[in-house]
N, C-alpha and C. Protein backbone atom coordinates (compact mmCIF):
# COMPACT_ATOMS: atom_id res chain seq x y z
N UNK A 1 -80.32 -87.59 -91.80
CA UNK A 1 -79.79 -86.54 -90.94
C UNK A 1 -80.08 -85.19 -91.58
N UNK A 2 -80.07 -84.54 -90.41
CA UNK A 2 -80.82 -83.13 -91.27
C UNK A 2 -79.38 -82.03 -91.92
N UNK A 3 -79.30 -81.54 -93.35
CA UNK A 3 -78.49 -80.85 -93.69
C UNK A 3 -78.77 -79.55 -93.55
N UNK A 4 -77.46 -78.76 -93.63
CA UNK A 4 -77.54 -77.45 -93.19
C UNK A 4 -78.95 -76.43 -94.43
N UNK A 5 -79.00 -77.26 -95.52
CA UNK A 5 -80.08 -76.48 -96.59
C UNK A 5 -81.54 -76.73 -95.76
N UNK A 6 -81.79 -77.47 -94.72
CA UNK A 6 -83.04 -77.92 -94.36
C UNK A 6 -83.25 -76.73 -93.40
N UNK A 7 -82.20 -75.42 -93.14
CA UNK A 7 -82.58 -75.21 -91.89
C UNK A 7 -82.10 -73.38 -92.60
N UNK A 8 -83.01 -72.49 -91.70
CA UNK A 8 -83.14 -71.06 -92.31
C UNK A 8 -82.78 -70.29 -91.28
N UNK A 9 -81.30 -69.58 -91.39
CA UNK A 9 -81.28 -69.07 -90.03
C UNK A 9 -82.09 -67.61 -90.23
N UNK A 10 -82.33 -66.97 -89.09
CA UNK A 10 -82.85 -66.17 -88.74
C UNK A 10 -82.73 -64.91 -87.47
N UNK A 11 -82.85 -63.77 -86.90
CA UNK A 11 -82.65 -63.17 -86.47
C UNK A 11 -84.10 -62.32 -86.10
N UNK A 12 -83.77 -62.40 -83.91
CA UNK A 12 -84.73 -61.76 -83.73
C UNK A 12 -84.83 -61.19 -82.94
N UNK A 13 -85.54 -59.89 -82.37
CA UNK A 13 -85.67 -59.08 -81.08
C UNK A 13 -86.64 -60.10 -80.37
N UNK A 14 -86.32 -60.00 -79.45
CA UNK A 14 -87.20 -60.83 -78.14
C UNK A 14 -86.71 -59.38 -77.08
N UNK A 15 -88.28 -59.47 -76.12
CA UNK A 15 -87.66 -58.67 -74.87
C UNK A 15 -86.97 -59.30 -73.98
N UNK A 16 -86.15 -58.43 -73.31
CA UNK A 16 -84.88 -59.42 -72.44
C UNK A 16 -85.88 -60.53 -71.69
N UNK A 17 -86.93 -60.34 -70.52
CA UNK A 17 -87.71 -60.72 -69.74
C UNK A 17 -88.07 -62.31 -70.79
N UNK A 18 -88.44 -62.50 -71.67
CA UNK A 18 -88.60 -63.24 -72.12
C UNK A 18 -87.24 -64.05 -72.82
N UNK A 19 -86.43 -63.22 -73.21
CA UNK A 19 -85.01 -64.53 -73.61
C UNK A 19 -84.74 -64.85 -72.69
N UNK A 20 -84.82 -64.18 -71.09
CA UNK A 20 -83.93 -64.63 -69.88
C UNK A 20 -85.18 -66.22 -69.47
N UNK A 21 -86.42 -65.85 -69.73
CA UNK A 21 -87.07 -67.41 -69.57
C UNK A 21 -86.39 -67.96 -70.57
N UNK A 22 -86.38 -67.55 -72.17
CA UNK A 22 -86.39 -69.35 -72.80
C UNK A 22 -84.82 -69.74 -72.32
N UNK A 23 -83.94 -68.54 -72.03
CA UNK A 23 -82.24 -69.04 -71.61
C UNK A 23 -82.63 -69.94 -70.55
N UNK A 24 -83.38 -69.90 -69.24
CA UNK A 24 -83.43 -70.72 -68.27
C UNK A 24 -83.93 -72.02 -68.25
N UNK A 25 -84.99 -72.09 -69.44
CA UNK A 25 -85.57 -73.37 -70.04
C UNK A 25 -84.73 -74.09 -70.65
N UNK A 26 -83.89 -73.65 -71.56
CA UNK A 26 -83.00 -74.30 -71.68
C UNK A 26 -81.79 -75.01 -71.15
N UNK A 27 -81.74 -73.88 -70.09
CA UNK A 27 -80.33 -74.52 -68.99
C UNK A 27 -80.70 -75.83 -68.56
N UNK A 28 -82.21 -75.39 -68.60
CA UNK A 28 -82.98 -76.66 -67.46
C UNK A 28 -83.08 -78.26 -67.91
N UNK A 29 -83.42 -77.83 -68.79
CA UNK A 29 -83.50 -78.77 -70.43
C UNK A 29 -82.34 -79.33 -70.80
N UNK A 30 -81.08 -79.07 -70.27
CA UNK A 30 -80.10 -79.40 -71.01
C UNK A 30 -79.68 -78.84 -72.47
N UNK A 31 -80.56 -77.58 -73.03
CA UNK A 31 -80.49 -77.76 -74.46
C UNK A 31 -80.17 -76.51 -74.99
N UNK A 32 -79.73 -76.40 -76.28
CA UNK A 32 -79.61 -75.11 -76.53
C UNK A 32 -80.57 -74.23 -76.70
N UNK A 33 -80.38 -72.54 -76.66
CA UNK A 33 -81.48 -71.54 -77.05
C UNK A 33 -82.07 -71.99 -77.69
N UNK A 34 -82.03 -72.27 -79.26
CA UNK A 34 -82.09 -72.03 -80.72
C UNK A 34 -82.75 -74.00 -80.61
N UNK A 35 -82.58 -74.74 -79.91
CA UNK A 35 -83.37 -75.98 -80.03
C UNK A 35 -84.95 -75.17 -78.91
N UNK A 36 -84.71 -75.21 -77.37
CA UNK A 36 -85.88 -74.69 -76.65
C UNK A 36 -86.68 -74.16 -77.61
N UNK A 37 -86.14 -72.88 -78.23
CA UNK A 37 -87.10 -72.05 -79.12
C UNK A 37 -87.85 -72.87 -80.13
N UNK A 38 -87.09 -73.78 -80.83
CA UNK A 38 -87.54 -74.83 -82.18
C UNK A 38 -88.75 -75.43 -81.67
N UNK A 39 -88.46 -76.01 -80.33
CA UNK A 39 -89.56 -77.21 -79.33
C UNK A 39 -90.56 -76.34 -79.33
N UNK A 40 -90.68 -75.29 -78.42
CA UNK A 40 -91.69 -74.36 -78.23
C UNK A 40 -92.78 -73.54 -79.12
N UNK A 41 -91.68 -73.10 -80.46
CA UNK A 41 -92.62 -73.02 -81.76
C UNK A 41 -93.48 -74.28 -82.14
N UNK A 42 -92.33 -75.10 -82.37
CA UNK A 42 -93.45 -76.70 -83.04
C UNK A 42 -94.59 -76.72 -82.19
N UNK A 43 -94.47 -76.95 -80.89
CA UNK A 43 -95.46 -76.98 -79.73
C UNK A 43 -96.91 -75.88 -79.89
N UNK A 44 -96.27 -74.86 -80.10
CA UNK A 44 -97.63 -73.27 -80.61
C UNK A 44 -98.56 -74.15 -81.70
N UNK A 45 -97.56 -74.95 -82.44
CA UNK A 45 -98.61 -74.91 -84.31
C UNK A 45 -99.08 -76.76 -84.11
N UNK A 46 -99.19 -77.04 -82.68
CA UNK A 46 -99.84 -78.22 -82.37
C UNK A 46 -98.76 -79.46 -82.65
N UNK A 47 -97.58 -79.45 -82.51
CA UNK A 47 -97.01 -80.84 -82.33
C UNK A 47 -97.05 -81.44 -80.57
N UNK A 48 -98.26 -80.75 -79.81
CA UNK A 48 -98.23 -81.35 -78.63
C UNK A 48 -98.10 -82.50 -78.63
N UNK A 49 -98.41 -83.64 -79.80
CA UNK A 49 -98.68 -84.93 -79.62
C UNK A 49 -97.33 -85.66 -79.89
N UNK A 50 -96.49 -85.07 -80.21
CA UNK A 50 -94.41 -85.37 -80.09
C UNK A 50 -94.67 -86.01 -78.51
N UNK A 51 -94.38 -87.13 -78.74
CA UNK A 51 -93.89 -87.26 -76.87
C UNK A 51 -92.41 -86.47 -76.75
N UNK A 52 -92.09 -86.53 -75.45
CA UNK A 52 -90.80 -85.62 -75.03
C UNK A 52 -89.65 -86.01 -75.51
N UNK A 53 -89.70 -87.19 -75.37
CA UNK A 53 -88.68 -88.51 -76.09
C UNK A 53 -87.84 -88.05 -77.41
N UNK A 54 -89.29 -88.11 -78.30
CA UNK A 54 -89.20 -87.61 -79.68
C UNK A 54 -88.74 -86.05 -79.69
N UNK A 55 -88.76 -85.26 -78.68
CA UNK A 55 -88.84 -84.15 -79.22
C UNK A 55 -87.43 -84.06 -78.48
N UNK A 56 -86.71 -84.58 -77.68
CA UNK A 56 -85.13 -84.54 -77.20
C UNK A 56 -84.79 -84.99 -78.63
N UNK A 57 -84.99 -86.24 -79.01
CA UNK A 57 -84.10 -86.84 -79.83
C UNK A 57 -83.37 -85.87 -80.88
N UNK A 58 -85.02 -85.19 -81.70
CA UNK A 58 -84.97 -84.64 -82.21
C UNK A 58 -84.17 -82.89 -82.42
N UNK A 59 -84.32 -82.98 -80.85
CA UNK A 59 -83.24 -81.45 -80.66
C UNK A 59 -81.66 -82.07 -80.41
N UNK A 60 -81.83 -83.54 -80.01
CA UNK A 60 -80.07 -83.78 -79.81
C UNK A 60 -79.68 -84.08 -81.24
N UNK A 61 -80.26 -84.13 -82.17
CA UNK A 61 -80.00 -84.55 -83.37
C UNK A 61 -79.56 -83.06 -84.33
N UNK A 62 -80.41 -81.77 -83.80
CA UNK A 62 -79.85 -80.82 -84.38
C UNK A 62 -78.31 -80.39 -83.45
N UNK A 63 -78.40 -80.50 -82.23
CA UNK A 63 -77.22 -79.73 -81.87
C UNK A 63 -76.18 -80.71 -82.17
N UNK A 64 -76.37 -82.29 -82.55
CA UNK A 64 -75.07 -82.61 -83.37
C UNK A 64 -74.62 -82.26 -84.53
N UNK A 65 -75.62 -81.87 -85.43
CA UNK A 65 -75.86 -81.11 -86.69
C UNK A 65 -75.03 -79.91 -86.49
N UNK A 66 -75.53 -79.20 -85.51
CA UNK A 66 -75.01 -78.36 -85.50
C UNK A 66 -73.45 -78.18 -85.25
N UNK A 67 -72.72 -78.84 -84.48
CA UNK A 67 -71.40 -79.27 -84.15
C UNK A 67 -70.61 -79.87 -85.16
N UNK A 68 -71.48 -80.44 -86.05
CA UNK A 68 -70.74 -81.10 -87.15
C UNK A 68 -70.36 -80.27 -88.32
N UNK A 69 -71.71 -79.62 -88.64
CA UNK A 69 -71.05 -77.84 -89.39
C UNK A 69 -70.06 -77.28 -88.62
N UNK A 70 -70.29 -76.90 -87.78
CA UNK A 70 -69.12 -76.53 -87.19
C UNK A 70 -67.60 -77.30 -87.43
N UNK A 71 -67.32 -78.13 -86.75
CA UNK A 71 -66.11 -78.70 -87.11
C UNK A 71 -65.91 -78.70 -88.61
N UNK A 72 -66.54 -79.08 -89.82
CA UNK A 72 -66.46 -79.21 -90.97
C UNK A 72 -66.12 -77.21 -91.26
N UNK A 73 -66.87 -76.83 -90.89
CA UNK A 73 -66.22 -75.00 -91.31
C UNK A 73 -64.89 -75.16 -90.89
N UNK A 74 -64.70 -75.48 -89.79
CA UNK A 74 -63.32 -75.11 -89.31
C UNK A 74 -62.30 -75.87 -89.67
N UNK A 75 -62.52 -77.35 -90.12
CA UNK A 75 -61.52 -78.13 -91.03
C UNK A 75 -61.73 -77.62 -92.38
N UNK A 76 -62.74 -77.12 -93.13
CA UNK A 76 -62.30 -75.99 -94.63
C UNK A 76 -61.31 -74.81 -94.49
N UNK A 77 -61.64 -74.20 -93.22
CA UNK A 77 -60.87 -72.57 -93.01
C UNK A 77 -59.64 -73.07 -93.01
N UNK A 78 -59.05 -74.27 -92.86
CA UNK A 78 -57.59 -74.72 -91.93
C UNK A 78 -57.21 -75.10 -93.31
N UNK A 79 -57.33 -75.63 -94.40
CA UNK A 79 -57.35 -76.17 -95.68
C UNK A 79 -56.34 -74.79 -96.67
């Protein structure tokens, strides 16, 4: 499972016109911003050959990741 050290957050200007696509890709997708965006980069640097399969799994696997930091922050803060 992937830990929070595997992953680099980051911060970025996008023009609106373009976050309002990847926001809609994602609605569409079921998935979050911050996964769409992940898919779409990998996709630029040639992981076309991910079937779709692999590449859900792989984004439902971060947004549990992600939920699980989460709850774990918020059961430390409560501590």
């Amino acid at each position: 499972m992937a830990k929070q050290d595997d992953y680099l957050k980051t911060a970025i200007r996008l023009p609106r016109q373009l976050h309002a696509l990847i926001l809609d890709a994602a609605k569409q997708s079921g998935q979050s911003i911050n996964s769409e965006m992940i898919i779409r980069i990998q996709q630029s640097f040639g992981k076309k050959n991910d079937s779709p399969l692999l590449l859900s799994m792989a984004t439902q696997i971060e947004v549990l990741t992600e939920k699980i930091d989460a709850l774990v922050s918020e059961l430390a803060s409560k501590k």
